[in-house]
Protein backbone atom coordinates (compact mmCIF):
# COMPACT_ATOMS: atom_id res chain seq x y z
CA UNK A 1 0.00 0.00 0.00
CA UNK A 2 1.27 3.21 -0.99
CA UNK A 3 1.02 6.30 0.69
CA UNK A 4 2.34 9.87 0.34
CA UNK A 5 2.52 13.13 2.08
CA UNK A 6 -0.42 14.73 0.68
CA UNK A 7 -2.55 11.40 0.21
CA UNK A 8 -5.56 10.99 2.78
CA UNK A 9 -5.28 7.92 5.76
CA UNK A 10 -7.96 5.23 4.40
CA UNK A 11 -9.84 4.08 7.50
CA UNK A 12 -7.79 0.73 7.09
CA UNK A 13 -4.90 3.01 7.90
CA UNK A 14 -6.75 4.88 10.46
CA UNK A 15 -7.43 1.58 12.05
CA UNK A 16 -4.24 0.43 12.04
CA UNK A 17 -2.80 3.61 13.41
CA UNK A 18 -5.73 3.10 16.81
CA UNK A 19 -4.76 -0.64 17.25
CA UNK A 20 -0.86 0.65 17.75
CA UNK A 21 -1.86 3.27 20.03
CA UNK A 22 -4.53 1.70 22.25
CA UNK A 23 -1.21 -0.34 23.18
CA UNK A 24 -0.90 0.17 27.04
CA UNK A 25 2.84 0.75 26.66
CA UNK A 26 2.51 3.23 23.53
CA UNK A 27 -0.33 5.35 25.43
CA UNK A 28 1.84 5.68 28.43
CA UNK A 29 4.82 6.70 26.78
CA UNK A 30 2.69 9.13 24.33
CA UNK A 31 1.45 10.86 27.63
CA UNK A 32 4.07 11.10 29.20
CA UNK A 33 6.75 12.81 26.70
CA UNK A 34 6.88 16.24 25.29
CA UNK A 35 9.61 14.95 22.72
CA UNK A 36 8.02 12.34 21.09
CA UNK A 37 10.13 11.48 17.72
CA UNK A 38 11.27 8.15 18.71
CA UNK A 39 7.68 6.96 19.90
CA UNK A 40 6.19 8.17 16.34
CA UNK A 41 9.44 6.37 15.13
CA UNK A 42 8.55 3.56 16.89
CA UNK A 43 4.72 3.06 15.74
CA UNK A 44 5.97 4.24 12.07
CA UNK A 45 7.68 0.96 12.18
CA UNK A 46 4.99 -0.83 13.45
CA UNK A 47 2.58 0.45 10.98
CA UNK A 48 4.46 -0.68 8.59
CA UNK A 49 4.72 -4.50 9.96
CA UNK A 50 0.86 -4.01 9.57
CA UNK A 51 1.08 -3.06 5.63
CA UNK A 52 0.95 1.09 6.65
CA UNK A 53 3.66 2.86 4.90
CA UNK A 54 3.44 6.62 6.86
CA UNK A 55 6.56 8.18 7.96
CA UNK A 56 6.84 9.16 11.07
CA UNK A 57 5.74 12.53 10.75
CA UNK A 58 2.34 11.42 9.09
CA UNK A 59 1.97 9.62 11.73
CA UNK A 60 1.91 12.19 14.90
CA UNK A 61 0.52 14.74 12.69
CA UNK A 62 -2.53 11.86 12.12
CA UNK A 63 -2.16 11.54 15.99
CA UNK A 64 -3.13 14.48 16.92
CA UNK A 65 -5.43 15.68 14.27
CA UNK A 66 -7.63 12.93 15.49
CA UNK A 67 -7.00 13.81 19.15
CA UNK A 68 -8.12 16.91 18.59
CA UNK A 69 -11.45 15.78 16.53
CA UNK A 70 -12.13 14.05 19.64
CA UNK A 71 -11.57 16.35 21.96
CA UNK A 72 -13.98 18.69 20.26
CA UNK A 73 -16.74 16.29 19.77
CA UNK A 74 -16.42 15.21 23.57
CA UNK A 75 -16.94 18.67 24.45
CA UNK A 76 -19.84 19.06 22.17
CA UNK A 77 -21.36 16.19 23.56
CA UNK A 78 -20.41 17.01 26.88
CA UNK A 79 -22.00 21.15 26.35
CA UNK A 80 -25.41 19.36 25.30
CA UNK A 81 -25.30 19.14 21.33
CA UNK A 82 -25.63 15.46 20.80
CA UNK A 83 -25.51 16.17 17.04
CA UNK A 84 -21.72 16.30 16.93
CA UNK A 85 -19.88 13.30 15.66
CA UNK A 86 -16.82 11.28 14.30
CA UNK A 87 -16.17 8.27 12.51
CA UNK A 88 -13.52 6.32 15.37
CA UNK A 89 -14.95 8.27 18.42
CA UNK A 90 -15.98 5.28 20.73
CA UNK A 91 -12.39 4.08 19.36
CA UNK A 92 -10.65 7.22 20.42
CA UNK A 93 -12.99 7.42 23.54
CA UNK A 94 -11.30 3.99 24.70
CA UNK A 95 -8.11 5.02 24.57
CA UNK A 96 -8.17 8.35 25.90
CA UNK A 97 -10.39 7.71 28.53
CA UNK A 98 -7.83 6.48 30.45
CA UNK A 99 -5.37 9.21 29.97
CA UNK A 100 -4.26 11.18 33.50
CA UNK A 101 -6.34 14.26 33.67
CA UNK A 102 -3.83 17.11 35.08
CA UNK A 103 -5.96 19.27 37.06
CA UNK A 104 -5.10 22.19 39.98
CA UNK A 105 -5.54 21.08 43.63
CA UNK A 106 -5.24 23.64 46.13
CA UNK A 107 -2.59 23.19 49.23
CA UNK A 108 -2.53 23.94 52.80
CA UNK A 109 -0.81 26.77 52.27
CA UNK A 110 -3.97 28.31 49.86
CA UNK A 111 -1.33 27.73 46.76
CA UNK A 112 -2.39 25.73 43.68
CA UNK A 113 -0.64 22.86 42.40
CA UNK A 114 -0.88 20.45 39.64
CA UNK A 115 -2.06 16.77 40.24
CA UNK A 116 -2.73 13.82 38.23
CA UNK A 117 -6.49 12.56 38.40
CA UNK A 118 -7.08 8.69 37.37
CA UNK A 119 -10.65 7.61 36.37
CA UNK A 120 -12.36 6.11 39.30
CA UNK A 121 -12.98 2.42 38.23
CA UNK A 122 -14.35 1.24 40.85
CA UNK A 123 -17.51 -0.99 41.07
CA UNK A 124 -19.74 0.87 42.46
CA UNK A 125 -19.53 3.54 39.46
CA UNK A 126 -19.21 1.41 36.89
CA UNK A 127 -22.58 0.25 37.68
CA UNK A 128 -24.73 3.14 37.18
């Protein structure tokens, strides 16, 4: 499968590209890095195992287009307007669900600081 620069991800691609980065290991290290070339690297090569040939660079510009898409249908949904909608949502809602959540806490002291926020899994929410 061929793929250039300007060509458009097919949603086998697309696919492809969410089954590499619903990866525990690949999530973690996506959050957790501001410098993420070798990661992108690292799932171009990957990818390509899986018959996707995307450079790197495709690849984390695909990464966060789609983040983004998400993030603004969530909030749609989330402000009300159920209308909103994208093609790999519940996909992207998997993975990102789990994501920390940095969020300000205050201290004793009346300062602010930042804290990481985990989704509360336990049973008795999960029920509802």
């Amino acid at each position: 499968m061929e793929s250039g620069a300007g060509k458009h991800w097919t949603e086998e691609e697309v696919k492809a590209l969410l089954s590499v980065w619903s990866e525990r290991s690949i999530r973690k290290q996506l959050h957790g890095t501001l410098r993420n070339k070798g990661i992108f690297i690292y799932i171009a090569k990957r990818l390509q195992e899986l018959g996707v040939c995307r450079d790197w660079k495709q690849c984390r510009a695909k990464y966060k287009n789609l983040k983004y898409e998400y993030r603004t249908v969530k909030y749609a949904r989330n402000s009300g307007d159920v209308g909103k909608t994208m093609k790999f949502f519940h996909d992207l809602d998997a993975i990102l669900r789990y994501e920390p959540v940095t969020r300000l806490a205050a201290e004793e002291n009346g300062r602010c600081c930042a804290t990481e926020r985990q989704p509360n899994t336990s049973p008795t929410t999960d029920s509802s």
